[in-house]
C-alpha atoms as a PDB file:
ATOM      1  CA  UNK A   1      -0.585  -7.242  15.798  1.00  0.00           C
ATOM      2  CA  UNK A   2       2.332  -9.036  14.710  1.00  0.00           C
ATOM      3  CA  UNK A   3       5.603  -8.828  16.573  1.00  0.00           C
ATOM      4  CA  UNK A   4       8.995  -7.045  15.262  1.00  0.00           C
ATOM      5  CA  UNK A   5       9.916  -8.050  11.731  1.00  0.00           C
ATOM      6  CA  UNK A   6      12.972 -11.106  11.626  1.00  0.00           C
ATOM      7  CA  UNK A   7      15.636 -10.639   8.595  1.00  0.00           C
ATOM      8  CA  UNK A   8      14.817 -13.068   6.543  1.00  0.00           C
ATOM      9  CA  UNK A   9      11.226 -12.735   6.654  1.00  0.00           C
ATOM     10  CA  UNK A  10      10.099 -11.114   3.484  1.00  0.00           C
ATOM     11  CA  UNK A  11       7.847  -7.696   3.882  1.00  0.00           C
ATOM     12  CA  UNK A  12       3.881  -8.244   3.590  1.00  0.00           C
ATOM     13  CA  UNK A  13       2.530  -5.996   1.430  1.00  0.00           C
ATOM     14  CA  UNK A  14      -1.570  -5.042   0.678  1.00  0.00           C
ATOM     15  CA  UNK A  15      -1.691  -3.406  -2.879  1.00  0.00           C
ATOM     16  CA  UNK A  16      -5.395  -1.289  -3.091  1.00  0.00           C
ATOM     17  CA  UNK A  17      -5.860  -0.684  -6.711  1.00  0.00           C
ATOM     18  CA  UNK A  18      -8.829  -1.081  -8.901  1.00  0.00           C
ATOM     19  CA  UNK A  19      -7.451  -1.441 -12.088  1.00  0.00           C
ATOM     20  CA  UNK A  20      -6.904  -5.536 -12.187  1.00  0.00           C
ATOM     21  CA  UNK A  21      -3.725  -5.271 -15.141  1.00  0.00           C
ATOM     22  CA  UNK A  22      -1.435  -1.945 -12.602  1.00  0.00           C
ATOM     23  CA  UNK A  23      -2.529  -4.284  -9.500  1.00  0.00           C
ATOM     24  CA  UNK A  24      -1.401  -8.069 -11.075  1.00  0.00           C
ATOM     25  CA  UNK A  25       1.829  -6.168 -12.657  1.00  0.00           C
ATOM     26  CA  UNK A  26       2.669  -4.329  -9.247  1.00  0.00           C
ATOM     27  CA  UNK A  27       2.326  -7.228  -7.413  1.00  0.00           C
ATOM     28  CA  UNK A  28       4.577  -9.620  -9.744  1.00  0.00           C
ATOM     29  CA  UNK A  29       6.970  -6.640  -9.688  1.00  0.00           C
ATOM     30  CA  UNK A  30       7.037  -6.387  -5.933  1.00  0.00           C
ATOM     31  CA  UNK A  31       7.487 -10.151  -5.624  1.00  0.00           C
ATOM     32  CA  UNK A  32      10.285 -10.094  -7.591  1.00  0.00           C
ATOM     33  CA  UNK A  33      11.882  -7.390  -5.627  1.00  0.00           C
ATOM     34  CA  UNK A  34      11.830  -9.481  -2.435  1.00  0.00           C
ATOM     35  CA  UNK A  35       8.786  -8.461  -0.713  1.00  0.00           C
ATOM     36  CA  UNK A  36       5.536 -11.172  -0.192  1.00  0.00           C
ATOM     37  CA  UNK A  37       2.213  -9.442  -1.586  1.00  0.00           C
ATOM     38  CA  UNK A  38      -0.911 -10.619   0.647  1.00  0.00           C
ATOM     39  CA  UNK A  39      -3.456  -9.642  -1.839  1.00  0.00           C
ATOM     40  CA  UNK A  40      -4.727  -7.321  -4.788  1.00  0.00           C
ATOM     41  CA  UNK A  41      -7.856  -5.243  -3.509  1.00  0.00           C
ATOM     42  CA  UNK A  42      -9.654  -3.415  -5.940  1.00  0.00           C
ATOM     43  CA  UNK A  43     -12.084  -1.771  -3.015  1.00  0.00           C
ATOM     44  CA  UNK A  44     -12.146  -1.013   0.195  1.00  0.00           C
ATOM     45  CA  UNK A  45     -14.417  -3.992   1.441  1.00  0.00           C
ATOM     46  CA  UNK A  46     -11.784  -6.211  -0.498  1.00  0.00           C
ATOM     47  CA  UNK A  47      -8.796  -4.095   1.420  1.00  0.00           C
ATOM     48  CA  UNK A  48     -10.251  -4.560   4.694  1.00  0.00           C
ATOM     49  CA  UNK A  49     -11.500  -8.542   4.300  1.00  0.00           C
ATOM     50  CA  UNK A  50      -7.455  -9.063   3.394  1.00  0.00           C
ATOM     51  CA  UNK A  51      -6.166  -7.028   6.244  1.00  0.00           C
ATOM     52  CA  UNK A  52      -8.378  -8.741   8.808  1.00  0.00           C
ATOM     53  CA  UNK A  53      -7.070 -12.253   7.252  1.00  0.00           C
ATOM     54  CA  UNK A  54      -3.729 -11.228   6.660  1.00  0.00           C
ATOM     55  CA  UNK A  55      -2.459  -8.425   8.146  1.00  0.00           C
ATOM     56  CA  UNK A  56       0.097  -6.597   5.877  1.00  0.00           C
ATOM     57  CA  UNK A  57       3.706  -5.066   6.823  1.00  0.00           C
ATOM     58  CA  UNK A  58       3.581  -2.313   4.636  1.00  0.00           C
ATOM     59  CA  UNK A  59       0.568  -0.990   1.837  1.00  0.00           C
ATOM     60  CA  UNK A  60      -0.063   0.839  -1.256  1.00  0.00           C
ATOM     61  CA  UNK A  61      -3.284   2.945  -1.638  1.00  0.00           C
ATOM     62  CA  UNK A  62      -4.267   3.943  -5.072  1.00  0.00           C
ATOM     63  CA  UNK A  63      -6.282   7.244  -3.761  1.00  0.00           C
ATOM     64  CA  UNK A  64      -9.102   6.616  -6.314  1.00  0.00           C
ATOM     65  CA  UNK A  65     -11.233   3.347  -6.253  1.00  0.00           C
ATOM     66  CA  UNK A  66     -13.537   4.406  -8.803  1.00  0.00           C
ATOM     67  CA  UNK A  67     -16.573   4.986  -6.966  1.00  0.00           C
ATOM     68  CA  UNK A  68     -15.016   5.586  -3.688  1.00  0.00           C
ATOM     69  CA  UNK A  69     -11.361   6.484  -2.375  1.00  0.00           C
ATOM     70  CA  UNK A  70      -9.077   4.067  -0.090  1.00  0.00           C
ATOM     71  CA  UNK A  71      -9.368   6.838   2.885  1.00  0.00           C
ATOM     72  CA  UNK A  72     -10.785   4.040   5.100  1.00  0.00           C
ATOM     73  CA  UNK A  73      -8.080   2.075   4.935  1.00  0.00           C
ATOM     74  CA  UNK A  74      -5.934   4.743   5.198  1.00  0.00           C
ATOM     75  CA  UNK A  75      -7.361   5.429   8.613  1.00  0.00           C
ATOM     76  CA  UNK A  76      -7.197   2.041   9.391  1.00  0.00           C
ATOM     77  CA  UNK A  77      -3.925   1.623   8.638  1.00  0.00           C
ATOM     78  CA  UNK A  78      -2.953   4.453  10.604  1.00  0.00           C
ATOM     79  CA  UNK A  79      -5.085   3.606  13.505  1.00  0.00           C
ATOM     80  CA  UNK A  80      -3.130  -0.014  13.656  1.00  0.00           C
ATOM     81  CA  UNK A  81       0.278   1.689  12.915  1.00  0.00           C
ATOM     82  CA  UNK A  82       1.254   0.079   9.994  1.00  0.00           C
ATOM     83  CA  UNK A  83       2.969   2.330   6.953  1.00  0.00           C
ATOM     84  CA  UNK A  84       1.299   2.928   3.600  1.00  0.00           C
ATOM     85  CA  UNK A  85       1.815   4.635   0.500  1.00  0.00           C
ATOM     86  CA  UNK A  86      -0.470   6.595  -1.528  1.00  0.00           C
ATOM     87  CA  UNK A  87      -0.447   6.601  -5.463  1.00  0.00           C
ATOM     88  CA  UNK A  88      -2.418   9.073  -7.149  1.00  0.00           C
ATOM     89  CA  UNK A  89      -3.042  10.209 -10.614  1.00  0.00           C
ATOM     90  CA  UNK A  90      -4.756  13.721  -9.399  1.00  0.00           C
ATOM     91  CA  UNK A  91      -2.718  16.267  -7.730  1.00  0.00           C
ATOM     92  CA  UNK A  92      -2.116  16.009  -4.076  1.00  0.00           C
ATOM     93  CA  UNK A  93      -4.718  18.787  -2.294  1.00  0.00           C
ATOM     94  CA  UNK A  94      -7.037  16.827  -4.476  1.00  0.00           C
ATOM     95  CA  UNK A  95      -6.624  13.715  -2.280  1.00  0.00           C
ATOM     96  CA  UNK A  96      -8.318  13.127   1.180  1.00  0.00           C
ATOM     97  CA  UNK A  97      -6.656  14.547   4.252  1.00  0.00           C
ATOM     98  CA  UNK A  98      -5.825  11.050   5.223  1.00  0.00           C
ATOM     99  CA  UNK A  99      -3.235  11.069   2.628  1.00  0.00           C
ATOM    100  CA  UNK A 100      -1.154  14.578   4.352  1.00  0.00           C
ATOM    101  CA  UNK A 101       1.313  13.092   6.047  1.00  0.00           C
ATOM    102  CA  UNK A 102       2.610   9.997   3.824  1.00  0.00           C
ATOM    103  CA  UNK A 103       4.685   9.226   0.621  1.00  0.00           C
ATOM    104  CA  UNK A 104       2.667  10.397  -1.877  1.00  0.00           C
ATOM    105  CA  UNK A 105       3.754   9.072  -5.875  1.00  0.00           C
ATOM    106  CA  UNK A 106       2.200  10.226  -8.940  1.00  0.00           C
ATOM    107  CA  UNK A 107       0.802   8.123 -11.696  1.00  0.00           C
ATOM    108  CA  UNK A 108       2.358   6.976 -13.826  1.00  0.00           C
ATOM    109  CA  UNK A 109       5.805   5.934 -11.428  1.00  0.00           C
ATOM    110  CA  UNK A 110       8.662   3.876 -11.436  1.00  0.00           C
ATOM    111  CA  UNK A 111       8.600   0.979  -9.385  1.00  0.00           C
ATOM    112  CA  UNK A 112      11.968   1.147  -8.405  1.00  0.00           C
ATOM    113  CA  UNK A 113      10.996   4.365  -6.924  1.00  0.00           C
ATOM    114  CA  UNK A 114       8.148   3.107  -5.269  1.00  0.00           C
ATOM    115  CA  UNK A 115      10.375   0.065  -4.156  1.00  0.00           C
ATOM    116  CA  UNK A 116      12.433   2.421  -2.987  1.00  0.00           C
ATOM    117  CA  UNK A 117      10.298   4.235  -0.882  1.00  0.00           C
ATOM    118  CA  UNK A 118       8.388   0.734   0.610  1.00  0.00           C
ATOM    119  CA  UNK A 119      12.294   0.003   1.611  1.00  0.00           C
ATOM    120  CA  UNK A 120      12.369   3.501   3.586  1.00  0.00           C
ATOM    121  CA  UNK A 121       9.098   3.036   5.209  1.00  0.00           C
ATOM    122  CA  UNK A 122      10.304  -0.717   6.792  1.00  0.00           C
ATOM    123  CA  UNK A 123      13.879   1.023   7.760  1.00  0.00           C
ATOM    124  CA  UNK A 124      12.052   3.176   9.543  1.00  0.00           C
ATOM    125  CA  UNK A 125       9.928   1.209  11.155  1.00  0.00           C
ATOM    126  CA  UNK A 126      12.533  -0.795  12.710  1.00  0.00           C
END
């Protein structure tokens, strides 16, 4: 587990979507806003490969990989205490209990909300 965060190191963030064009545009976007995406995983094999090679400060779990849902890595994620996010275009008691007690946005979002909220998970982390 990496150690405490300095200031100018930039965020590391996992982005679990399966739709290639929301996960290339999210992670240009999040680039640009200052954080340092590790990777674009459309599954949860993918998500869990890029973890174990790059760990990640932060992560955003589209609920719904097609065939399967990101709960594993939610429950991974938890397990290793690092924050995620959950983005969702069904309604929130349709998602998996590992999605109760964390930001949950809606599809179609801003990013600068989503920013937004990635900024309040690190702040409160530290």
């Amino acid at each position: 587990m990496a150690g405490p965060m300095r200031a100018n190191d930039r965020a590391r963030i996992l982005i679990v979507e399966d739709d290639p064009l929301i996960g290339f545009d999210l992670a240009v976007e999040l680039e640009h806003a200052g954080f340092a995406v590790v990777g674009v995983a459309p599954s949860v094999a993918k998500a869990l490969t890029l973890f174990e090679q790059h760990g990640c400060d932060l992560a955003i779990l589209d609920v719904n990989l097609g065939r399967e849902t990101s709960a594993p890595i939610a429950s991974m994620l938890a397990a290793a205490h690092v924050p995620f996010i959950g983005v969702t275009g069904y309604l929130v008691d349709q998602c998996p209990p590992e999605f109760s007690a964390v930001p949950l946005l809606s599809k179609p979002f801003q990013t600068t909300r989503l920013v937004a909220e990635l900024r309040r998970q690190l702040s409160a982390q530290s």
